[in-house]
C-alpha atoms as a PDB file:
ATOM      1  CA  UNK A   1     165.355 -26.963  26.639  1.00  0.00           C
ATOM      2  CA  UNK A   2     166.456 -26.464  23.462  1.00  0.00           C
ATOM      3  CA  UNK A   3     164.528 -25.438  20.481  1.00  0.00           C
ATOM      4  CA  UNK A   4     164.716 -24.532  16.677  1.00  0.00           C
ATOM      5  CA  UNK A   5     162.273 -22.501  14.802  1.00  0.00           C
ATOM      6  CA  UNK A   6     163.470 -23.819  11.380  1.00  0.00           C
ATOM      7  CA  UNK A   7     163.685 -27.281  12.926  1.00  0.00           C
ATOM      8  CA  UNK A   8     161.153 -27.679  15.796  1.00  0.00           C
ATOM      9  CA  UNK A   9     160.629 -31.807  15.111  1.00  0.00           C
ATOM     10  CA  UNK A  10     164.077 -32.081  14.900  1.00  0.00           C
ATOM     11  CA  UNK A  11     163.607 -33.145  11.600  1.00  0.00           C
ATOM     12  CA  UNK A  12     163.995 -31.149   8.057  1.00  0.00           C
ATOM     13  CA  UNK A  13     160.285 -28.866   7.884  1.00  0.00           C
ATOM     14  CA  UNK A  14     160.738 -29.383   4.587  1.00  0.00           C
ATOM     15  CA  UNK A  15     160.635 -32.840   4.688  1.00  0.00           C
ATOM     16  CA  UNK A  16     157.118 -34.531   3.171  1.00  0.00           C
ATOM     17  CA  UNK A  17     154.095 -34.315   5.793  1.00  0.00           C
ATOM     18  CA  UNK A  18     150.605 -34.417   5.174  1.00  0.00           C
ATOM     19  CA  UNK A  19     148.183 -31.620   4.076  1.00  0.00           C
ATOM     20  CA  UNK A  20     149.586 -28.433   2.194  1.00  0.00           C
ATOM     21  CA  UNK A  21     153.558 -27.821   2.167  1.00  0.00           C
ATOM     22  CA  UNK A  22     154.763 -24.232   2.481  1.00  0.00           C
ATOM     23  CA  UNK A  23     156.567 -24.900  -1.150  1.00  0.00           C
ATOM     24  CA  UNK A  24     152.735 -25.617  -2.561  1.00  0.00           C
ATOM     25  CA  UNK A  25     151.820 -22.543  -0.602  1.00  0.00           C
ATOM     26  CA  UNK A  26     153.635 -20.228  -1.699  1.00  0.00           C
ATOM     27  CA  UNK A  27     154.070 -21.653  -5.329  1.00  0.00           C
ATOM     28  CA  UNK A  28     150.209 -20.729  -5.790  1.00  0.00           C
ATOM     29  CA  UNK A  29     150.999 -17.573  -4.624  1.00  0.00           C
ATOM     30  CA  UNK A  30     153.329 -16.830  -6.780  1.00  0.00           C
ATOM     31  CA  UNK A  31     151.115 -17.769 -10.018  1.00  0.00           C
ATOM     32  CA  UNK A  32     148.546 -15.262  -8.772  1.00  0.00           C
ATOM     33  CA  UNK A  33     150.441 -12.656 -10.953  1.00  0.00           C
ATOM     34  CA  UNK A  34     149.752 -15.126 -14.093  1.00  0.00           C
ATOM     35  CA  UNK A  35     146.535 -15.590 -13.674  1.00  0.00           C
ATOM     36  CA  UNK A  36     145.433 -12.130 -13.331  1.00  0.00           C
ATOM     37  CA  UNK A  37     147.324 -11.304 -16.628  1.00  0.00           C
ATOM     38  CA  UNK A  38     145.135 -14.391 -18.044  1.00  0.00           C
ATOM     39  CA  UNK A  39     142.092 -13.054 -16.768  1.00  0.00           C
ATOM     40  CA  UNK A  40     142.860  -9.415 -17.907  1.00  0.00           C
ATOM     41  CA  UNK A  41     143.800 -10.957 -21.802  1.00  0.00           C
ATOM     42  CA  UNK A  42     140.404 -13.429 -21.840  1.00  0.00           C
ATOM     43  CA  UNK A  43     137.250 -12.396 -23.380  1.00  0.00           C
ATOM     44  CA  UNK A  44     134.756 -10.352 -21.120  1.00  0.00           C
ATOM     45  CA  UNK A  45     132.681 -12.506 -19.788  1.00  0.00           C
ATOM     46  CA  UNK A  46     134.846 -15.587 -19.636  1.00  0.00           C
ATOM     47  CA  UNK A  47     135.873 -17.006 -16.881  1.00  0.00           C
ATOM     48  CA  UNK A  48     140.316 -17.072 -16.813  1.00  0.00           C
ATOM     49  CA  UNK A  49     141.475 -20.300 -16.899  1.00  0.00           C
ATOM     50  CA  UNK A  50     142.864 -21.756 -13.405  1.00  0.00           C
ATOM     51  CA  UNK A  51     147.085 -21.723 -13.918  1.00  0.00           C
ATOM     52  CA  UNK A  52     148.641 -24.694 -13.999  1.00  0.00           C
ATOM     53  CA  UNK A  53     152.301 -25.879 -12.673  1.00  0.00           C
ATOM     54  CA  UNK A  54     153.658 -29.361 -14.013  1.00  0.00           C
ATOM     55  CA  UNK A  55     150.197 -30.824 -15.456  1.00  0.00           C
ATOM     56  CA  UNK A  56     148.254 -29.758 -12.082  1.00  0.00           C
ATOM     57  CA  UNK A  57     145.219 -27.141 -11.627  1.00  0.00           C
ATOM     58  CA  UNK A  58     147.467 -24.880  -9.145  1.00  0.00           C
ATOM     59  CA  UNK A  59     144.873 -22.902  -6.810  1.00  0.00           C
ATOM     60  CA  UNK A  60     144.934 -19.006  -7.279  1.00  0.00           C
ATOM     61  CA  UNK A  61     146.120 -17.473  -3.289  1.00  0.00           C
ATOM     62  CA  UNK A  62     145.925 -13.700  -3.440  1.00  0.00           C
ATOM     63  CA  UNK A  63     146.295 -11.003  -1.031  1.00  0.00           C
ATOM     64  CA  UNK A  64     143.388 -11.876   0.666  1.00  0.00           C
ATOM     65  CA  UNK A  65     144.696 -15.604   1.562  1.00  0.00           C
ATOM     66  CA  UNK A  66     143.591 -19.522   1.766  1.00  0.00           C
ATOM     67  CA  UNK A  67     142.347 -21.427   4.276  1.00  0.00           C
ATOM     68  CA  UNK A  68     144.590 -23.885   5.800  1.00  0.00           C
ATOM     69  CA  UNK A  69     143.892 -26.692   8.391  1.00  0.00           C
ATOM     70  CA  UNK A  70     145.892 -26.695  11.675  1.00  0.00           C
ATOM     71  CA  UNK A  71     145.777 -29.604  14.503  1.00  0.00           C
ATOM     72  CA  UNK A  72     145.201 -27.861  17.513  1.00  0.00           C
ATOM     73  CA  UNK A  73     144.955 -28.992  21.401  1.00  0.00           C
ATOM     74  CA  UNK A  74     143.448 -32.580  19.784  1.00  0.00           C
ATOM     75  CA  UNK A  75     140.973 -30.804  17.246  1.00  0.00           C
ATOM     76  CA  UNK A  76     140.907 -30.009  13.604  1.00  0.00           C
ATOM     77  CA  UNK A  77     140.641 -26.322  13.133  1.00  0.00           C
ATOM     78  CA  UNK A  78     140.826 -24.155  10.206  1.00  0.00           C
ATOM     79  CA  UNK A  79     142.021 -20.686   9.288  1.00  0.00           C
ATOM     80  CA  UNK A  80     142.453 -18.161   6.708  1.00  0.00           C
ATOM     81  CA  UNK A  81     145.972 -17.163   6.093  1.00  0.00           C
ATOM     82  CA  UNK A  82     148.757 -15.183   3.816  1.00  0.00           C
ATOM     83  CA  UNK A  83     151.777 -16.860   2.484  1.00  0.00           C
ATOM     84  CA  UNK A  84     153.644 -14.349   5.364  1.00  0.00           C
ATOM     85  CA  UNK A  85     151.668 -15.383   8.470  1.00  0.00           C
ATOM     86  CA  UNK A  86     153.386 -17.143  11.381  1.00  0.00           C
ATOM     87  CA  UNK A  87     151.957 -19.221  13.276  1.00  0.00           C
ATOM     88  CA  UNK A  88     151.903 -16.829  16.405  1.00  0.00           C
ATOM     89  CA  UNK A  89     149.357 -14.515  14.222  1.00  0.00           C
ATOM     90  CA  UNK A  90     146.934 -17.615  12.831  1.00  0.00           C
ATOM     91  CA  UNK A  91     146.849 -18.920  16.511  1.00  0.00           C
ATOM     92  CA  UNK A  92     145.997 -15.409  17.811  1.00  0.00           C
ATOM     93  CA  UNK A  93     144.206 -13.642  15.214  1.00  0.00           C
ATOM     94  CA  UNK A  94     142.377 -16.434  13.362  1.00  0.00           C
ATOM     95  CA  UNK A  95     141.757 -18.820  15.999  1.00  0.00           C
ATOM     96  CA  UNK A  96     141.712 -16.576  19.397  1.00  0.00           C
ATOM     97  CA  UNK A  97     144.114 -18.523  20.913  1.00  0.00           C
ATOM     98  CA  UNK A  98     145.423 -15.801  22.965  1.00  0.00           C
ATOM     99  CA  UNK A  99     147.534 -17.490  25.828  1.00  0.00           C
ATOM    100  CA  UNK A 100     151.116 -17.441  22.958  1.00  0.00           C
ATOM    101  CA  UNK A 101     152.135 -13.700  24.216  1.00  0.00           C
ATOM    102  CA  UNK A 102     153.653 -11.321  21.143  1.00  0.00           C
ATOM    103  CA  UNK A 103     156.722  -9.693  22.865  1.00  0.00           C
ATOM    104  CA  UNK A 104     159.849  -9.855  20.996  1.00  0.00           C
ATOM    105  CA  UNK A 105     158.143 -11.389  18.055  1.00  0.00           C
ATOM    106  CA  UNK A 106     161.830 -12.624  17.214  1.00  0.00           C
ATOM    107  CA  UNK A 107     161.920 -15.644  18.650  1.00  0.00           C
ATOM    108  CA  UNK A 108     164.104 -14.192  21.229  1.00  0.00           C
ATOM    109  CA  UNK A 109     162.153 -14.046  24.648  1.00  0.00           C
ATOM    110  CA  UNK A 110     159.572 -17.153  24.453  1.00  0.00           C
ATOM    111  CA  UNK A 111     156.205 -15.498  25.662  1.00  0.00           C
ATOM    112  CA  UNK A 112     155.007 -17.255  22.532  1.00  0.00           C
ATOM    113  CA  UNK A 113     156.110 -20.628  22.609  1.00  0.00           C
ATOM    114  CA  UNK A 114     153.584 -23.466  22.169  1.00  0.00           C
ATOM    115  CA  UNK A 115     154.590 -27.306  21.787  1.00  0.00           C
ATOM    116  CA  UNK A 116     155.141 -28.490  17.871  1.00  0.00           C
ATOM    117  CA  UNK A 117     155.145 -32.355  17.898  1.00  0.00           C
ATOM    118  CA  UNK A 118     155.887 -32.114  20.890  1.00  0.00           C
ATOM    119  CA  UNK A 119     159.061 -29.999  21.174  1.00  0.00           C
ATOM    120  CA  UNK A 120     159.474 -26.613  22.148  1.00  0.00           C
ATOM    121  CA  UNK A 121     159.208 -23.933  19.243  1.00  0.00           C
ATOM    122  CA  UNK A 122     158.559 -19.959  19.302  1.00  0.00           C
ATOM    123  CA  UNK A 123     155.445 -19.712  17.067  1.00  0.00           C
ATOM    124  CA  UNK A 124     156.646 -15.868  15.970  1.00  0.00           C
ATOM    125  CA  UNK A 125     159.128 -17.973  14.222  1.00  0.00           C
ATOM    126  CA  UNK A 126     157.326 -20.324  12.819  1.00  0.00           C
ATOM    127  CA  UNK A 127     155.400 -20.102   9.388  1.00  0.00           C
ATOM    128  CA  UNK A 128     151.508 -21.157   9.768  1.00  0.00           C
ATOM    129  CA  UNK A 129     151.434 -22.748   6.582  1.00  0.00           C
ATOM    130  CA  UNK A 130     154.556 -25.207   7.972  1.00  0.00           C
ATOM    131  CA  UNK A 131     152.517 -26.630  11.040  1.00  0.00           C
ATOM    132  CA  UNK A 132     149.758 -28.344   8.677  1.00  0.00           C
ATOM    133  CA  UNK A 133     149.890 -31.964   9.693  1.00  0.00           C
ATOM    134  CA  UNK A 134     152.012 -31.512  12.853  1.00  0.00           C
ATOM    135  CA  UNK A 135     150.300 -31.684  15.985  1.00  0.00           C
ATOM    136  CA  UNK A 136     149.861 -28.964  18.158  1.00  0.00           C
ATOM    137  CA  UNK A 137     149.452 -27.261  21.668  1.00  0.00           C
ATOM    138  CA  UNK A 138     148.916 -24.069  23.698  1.00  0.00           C
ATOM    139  CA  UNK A 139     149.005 -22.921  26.801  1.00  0.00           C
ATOM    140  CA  UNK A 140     145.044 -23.224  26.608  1.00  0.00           C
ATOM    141  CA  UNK A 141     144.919 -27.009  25.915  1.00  0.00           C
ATOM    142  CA  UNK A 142     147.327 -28.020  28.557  1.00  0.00           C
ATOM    143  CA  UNK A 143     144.109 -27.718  31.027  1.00  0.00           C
ATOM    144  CA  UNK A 144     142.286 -31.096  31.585  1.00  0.00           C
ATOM    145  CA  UNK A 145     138.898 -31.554  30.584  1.00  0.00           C
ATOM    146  CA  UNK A 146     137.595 -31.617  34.060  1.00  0.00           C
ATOM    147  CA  UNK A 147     139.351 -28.159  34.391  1.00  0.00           C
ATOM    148  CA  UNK A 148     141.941 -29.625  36.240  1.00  0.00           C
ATOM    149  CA  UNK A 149     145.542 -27.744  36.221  1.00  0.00           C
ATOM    150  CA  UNK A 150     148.800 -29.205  35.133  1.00  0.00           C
ATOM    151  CA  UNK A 151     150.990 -30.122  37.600  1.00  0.00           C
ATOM    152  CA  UNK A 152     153.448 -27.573  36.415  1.00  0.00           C
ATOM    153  CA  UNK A 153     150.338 -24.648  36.161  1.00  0.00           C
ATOM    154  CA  UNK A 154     149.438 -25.790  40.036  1.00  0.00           C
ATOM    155  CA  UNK A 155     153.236 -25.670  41.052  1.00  0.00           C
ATOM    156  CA  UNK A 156     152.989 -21.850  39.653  1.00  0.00           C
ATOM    157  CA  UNK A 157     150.358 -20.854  41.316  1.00  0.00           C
ATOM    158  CA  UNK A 158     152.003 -22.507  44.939  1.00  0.00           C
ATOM    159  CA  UNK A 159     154.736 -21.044  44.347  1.00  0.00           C
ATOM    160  CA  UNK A 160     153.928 -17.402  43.181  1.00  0.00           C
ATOM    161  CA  UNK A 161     156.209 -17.892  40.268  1.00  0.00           C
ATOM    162  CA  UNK A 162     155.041 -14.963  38.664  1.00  0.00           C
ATOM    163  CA  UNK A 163     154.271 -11.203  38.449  1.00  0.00           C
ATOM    164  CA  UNK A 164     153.090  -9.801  35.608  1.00  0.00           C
ATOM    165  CA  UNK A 165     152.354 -12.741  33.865  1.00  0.00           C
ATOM    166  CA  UNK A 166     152.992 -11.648  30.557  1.00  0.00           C
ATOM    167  CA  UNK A 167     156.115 -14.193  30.310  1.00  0.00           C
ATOM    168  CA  UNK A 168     153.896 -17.077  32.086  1.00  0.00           C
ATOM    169  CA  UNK A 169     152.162 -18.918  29.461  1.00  0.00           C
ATOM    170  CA  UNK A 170     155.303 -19.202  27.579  1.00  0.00           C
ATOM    171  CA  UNK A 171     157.374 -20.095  30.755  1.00  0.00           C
ATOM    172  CA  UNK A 172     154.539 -22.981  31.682  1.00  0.00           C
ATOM    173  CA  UNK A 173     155.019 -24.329  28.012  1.00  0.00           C
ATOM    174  CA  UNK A 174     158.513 -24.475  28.436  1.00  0.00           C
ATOM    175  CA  UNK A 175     158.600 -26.061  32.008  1.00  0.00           C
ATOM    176  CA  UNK A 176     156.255 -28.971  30.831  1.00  0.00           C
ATOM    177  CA  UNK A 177     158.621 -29.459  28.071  1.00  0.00           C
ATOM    178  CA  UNK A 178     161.639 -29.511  30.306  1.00  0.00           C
ATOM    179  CA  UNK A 179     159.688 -31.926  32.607  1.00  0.00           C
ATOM    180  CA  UNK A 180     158.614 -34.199  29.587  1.00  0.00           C
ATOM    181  CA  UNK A 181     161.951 -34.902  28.762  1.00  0.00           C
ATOM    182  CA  UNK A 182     163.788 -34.783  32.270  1.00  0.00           C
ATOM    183  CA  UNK A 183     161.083 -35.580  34.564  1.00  0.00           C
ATOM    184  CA  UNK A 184     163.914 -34.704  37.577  1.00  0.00           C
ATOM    185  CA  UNK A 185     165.877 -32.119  36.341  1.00  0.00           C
ATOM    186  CA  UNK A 186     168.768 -30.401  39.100  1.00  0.00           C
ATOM    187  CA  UNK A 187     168.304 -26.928  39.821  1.00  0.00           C
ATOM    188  CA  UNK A 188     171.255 -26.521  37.540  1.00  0.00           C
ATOM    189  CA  UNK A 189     169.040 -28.178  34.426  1.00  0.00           C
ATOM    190  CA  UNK A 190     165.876 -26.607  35.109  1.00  0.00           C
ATOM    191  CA  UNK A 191     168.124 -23.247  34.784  1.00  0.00           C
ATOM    192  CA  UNK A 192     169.625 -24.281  31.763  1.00  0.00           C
ATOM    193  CA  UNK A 193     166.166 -26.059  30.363  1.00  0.00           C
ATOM    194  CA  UNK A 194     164.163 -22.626  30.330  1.00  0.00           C
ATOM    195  CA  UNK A 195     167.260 -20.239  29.988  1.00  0.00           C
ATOM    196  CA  UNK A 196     165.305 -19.089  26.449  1.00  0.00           C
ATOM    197  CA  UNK A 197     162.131 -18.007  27.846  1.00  0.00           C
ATOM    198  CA  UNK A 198     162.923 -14.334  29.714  1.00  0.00           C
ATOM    199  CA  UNK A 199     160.972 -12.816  32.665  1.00  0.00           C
ATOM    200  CA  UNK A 200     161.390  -9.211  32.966  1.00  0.00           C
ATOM    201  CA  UNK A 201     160.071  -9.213  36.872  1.00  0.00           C
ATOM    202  CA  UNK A 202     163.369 -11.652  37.776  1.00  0.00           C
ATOM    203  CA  UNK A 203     161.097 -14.721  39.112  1.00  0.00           C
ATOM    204  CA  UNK A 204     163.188 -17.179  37.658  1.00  0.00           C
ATOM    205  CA  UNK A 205     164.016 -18.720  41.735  1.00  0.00           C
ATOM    206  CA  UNK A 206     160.549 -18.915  42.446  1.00  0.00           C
ATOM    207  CA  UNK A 207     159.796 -20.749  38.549  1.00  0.00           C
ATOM    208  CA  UNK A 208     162.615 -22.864  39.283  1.00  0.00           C
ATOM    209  CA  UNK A 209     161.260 -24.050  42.761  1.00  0.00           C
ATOM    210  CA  UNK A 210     157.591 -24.847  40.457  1.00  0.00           C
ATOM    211  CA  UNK A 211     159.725 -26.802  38.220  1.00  0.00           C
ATOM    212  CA  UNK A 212     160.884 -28.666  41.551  1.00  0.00           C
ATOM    213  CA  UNK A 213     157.499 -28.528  43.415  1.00  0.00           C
ATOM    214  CA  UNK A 214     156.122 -29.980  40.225  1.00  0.00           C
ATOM    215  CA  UNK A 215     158.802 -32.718  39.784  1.00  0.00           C
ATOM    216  CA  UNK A 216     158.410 -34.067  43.687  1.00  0.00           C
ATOM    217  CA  UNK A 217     154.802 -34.854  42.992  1.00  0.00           C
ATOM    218  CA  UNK A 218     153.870 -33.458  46.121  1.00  0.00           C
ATOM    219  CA  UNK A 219     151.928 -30.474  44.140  1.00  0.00           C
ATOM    220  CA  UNK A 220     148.056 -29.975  45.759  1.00  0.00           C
ATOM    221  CA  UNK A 221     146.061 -30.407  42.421  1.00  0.00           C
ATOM    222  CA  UNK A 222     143.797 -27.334  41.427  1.00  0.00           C
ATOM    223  CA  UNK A 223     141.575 -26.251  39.374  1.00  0.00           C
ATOM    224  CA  UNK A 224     140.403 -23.342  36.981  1.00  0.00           C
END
């Protein structure tokens, strides 16, 4: 399963989308600087006029951050963020969407993926302030509404394809990925489809025989 934190719709992020670009973003950051200096110069008791970029009333984002809206597991959700958070910190922190794992926070091990669009992406590797207007999903929304588990979550459980669990959520997000775009992978491709997500306890036979387990069909449904 391949994926591309600069590139995780296979598009360019830097393409137009709705909502607030990371270019906006971080261009009102950068004119914090000016307006301070404006509000230092004006007369006490006046209120600093708002900088402006190209015509436009540019918003003043200091240290202490803005408040962004991100489309999460089908609902609208917002958060407060710095130009520097990823999106593995505003899931986390701001919205307590624990399930993405911090491990490598490198983008090198997967324990935080999460589905951008649809594709696979690392969220440690991932700016928050480039998700706004993509759609998006954790480990937490792949649950039905009924509680029901995933056919891939239910495969896990059958077939003990896991220890610790710290690698899990991240390994789960990856399998239904795999499975979304080869619903019957070989052995071979399953390997190769989740060969960016590591598990330090070595359970990759008994993940790939989930991936199987949940490609057959035959897995007994469960529930949280």
């Amino acid at each position: 399963m391949s994926r591309s934190p600069e590139d995780p719709g296979g598009s360019d992020p830097r393409a137009a989308r709705p909502g607030l670009s990371r270019r906006g973003f971080l261009k009102g950051a950068g004119l914090t600087v000016a307006a301070v200096s404006v509000g230092q110069s004006g007369a006490a008791g006046q209120k600093p006029a708002a900088p402006r970029f190209g015509g436009e009333e540019v918003p003043i984002l200091g240290a202490e951050g803005a408040e962004i809206v991100l489309r999460v597991n089908g609902a609208e959700r917002k958060v407060k963020i710095r130009p520097m958070t990823t999106l593995l910190d505003a899931l986390r922190d701001g919205l307590e969407l624990t399930g993405s794992k911090r491990v490598c926070d490198r983008g090198a091990c997967g324990a935080c993926s999460v589905h951008v669009d649809g594709k696979l992406v690392t969220s440690c590797s991932m700016l928050a302030v480039d998700a706004v207007g993509r759609e998006l999903r954790t480990v937490e929304g792949l649950v039905g509404p009924d509680g029901a588990l995933t056919p891939v979550q239910s495969a896990f459980v059958e077939c003990d394809a896991l220890q610790c669990g710290f690698c899990t959520p991240g390994m789960v997000m990856a399998c239904t990925a795999l499975l979304a775009e080869n619903p019957s992978p070989t052995r071979e491709q399953a390997a190769e489809g989740i060969a960016g997500n590591i598990c330090r306890c070595g359970t990759y036979d008994n993940i790939l025989d989930a991936v199987a387990l949940a490609a057959s069909g035959k897995v007994k449904e469960r529930k949280r």
